[in-house]
Protein backbone atom coordinates (compact mmCIF):
# COMPACT_ATOMS: atom_id res chain seq x y z
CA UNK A 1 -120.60 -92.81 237.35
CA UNK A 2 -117.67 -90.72 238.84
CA UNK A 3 -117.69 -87.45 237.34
CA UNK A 4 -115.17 -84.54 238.21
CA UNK A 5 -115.71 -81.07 236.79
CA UNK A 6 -112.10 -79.11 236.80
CA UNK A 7 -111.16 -76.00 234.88
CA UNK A 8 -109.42 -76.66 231.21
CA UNK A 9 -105.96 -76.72 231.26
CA UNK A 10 -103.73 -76.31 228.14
CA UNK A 11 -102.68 -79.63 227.92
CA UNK A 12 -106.51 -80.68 227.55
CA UNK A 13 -107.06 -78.75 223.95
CA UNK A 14 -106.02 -80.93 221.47
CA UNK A 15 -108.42 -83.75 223.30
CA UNK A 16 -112.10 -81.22 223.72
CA UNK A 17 -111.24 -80.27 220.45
CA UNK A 18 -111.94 -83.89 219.21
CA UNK A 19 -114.48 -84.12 221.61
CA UNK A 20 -116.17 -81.19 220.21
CA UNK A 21 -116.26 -82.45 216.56
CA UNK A 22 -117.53 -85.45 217.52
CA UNK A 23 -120.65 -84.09 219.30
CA UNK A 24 -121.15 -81.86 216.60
CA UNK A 25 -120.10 -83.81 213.72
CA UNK A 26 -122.89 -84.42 211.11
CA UNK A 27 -125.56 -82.82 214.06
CA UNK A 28 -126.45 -79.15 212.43
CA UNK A 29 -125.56 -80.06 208.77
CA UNK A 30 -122.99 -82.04 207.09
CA UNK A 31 -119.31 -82.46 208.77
CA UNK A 32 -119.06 -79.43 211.79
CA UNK A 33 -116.78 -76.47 212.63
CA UNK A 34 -117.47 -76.00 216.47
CA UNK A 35 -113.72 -77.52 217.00
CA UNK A 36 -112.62 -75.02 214.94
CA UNK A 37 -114.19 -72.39 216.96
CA UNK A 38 -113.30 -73.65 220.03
CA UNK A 39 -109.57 -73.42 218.55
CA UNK A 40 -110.07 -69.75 218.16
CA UNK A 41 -111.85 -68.58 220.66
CA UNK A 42 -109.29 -69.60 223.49
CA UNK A 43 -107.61 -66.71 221.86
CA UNK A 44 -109.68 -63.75 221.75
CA UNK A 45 -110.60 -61.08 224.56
CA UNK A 46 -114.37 -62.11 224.73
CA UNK A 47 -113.12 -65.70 225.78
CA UNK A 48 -113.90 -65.80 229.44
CA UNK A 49 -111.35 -68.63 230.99
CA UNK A 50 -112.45 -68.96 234.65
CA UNK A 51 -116.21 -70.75 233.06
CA UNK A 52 -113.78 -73.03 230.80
CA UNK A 53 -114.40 -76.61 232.55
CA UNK A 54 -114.01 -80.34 231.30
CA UNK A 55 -115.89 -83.21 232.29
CA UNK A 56 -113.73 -86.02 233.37
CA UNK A 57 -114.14 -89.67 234.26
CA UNK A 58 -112.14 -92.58 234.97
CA UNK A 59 -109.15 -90.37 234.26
CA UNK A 60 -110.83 -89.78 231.05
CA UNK A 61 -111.93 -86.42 229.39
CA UNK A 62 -115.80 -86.12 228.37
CA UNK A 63 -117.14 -82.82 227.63
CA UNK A 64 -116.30 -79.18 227.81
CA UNK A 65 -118.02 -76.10 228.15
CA UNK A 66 -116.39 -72.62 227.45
CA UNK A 67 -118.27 -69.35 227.11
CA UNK A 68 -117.78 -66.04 226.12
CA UNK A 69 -118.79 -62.08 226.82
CA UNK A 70 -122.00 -60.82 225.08
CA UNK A 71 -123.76 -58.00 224.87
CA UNK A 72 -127.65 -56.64 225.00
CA UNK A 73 -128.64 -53.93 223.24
CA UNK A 74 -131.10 -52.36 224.62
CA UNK A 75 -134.00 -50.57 223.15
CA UNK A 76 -133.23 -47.59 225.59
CA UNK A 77 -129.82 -47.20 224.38
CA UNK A 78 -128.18 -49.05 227.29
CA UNK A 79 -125.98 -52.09 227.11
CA UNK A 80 -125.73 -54.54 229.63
CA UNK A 81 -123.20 -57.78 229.52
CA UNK A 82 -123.90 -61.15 230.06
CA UNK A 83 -122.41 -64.34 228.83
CA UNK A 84 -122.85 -67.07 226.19
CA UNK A 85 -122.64 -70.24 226.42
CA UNK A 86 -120.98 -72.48 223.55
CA UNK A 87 -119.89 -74.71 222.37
CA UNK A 88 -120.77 -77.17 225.24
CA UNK A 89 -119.95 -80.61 224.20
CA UNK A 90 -120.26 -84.39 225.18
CA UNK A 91 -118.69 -87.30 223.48
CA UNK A 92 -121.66 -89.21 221.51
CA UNK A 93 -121.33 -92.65 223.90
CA UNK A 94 -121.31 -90.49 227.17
CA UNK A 95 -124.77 -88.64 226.67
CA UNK A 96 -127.73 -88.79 228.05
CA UNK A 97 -125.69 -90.17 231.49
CA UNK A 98 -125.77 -86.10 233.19
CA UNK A 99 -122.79 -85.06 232.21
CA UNK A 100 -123.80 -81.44 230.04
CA UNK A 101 -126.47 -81.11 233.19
CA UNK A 102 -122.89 -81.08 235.41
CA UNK A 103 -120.98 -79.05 233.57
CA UNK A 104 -123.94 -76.42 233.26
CA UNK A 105 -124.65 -76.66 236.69
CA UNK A 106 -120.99 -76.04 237.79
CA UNK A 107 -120.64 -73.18 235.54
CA UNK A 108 -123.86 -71.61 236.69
CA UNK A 109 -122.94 -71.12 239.81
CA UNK A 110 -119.38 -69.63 238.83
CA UNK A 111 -120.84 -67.15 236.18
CA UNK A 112 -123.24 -66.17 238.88
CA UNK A 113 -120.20 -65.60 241.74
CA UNK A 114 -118.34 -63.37 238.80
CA UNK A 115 -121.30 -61.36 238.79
CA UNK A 116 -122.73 -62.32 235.63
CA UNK A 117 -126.53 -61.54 235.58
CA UNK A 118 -127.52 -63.97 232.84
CA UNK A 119 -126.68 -66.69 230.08
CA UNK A 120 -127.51 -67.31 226.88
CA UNK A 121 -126.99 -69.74 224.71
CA UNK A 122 -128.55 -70.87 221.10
CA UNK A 123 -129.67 -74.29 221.27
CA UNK A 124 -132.98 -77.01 221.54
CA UNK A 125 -135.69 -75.02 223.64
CA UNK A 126 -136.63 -78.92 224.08
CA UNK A 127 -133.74 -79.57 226.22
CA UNK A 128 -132.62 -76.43 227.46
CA UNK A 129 -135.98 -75.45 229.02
CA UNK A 130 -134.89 -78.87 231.01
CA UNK A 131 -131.90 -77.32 232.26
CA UNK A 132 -133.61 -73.65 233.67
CA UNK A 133 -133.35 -71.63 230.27
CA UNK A 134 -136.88 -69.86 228.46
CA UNK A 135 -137.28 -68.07 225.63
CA UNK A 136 -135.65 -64.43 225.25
CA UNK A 137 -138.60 -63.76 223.63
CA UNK A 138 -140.26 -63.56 226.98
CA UNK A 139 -138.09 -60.88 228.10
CA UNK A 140 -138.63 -58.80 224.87
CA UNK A 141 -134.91 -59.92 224.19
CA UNK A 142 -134.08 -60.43 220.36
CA UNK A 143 -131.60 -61.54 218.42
CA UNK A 144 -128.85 -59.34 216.62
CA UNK A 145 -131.25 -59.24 213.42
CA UNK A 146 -134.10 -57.81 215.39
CA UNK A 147 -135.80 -61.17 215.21
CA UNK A 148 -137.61 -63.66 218.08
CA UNK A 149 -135.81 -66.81 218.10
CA UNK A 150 -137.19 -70.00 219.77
CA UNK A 151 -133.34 -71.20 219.62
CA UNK A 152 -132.63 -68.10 221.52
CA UNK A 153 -132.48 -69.06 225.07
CA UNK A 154 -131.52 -67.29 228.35
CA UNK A 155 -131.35 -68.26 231.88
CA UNK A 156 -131.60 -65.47 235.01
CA UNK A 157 -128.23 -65.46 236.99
CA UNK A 158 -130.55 -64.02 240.03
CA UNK A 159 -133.88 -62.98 239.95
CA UNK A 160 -134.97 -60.22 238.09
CA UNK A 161 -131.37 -60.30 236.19
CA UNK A 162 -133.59 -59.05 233.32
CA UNK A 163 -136.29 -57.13 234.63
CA UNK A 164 -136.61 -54.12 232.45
CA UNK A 165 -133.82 -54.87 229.71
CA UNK A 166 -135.62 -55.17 226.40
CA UNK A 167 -133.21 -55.31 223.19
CA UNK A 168 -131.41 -57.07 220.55
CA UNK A 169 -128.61 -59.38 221.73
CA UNK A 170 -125.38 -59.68 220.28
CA UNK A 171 -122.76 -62.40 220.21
CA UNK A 172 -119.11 -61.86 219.72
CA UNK A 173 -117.81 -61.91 215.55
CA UNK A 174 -116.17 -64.69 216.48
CA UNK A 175 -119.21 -66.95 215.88
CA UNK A 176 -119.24 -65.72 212.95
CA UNK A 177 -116.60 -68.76 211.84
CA UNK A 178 -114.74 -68.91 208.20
CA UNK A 179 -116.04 -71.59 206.20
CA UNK A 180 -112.95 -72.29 204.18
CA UNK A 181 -110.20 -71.61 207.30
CA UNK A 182 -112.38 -74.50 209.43
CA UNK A 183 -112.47 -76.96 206.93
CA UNK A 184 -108.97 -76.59 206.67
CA UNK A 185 -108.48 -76.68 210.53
CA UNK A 186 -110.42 -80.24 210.37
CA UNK A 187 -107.99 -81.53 208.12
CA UNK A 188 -105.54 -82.05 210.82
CA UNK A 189 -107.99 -84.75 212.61
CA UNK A 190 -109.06 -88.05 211.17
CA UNK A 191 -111.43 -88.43 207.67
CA UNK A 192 -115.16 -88.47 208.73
CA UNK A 193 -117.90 -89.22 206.52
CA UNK A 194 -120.25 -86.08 206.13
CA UNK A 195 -123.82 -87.35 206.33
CA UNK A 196 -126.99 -84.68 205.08
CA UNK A 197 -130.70 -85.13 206.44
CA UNK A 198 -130.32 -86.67 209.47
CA UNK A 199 -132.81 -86.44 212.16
CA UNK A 200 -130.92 -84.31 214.01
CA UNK A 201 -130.27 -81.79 211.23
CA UNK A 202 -134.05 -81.72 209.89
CA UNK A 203 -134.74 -80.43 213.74
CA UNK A 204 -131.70 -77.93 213.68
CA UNK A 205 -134.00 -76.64 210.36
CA UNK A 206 -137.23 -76.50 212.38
CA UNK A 207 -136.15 -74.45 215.05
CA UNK A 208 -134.23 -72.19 212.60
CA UNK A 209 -137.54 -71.63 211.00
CA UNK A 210 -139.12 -70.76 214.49
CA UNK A 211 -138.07 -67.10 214.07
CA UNK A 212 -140.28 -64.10 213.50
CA UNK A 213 -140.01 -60.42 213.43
CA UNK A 214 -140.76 -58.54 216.57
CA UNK A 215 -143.64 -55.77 216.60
């Protein structure tokens, strides 16, 4: 499988915004609104364009990954930026072939080069601890709520990226996406059946549930 990794170019939107609601669509809960963030964050200053890279093969576009600045907190009063990773996406029928492990890979490297000491992301500690990312719990890293995540995932840039940075980490308030202004975004791509309890949404609950409050 010939796979080429090349930065995102204007002209590509449209296309890994599709491919972004259909990786997502139906995954965490019924219907998605990851395209709709990936519409939006292009946009805003904590968009970081020179880690915003498509998958492509046979001429064809598979997956994206984009990321954007973060901070940490720290207990001592500090702050220290890093990046976050997300939405990284794959079209359904091209999984599982190494294409997300390429396009992490390849980014990696870049966000290392720019000087970044570490990414995080919030995802499956199932497959992410595949990919070189471990709990931020084990760096006394929590989320923005003062809470341990298992979801909460962060991989070293070089080593010792971390070493003595303990604190709460915050995402941009972009995450924090408008219901009502995504679902009116999706309306602009074909009808998709929104499906509840799937498998993949029942493990999307576990994980959320594998949070508690730190001592």
């Amino acid at each position: 499988m010939n796979i080429i990794i090349r930065p995102e170019q204007a002209t590509d939107y449209r296309e890994t915004e599709h491919i972004t609601r259909e990786a997502f669509w139906n995954h965490h809960a019924p219907g998605c609104d990851e395209h709709y963030l990936l519409h939006i964050m292009r946009d805003n200053p904590a968009f970081v364009p020179e880690l915003d890279f498509v998958a492509v093969c046979d001429g064809k576009i598979v997956g994206n990954a984009v990321y954007c600045i973060s901070v940490i907190k720290s207990d001592d009063g500090s702050e220290h930026e890093v990046v976050g990773l997300g939405p990284i996406s794959v079209l359904p029928e091209e999984q599982r072939k190494g294409i997300g492990v390429r396009l992490i890979g390849h980014t990696k490297q870049i966000a290392r080069q720019m000087g970044f000491r570490a990414i995080f992301l919030y995802g499956d500690p199932d497959y992410y601890s595949r990919h070189g990312f471990i709990a931020a719990e084990r760096f006394g890293i929590r989320t923005s709520d003062n809470m341990y995540a298992a979801s909460l995932q962060v991989c070293e840039l070089y080593e010792n990226a971390l070493s003595g940075i303990k604190g709460c980490y915050f995402e941009d308030k972009l995450y924090e996406v408008d219901a009502a202004a995504a679902a009116e975004f999706d309306k602009g791509f074909p009808a998709k059946e929104k499906v509840s309890d799937t498998a993949s949404q029942k493990r999307f609950k576990e994980i959320v549930a594998m949070r508690k409050k730190a001592e």
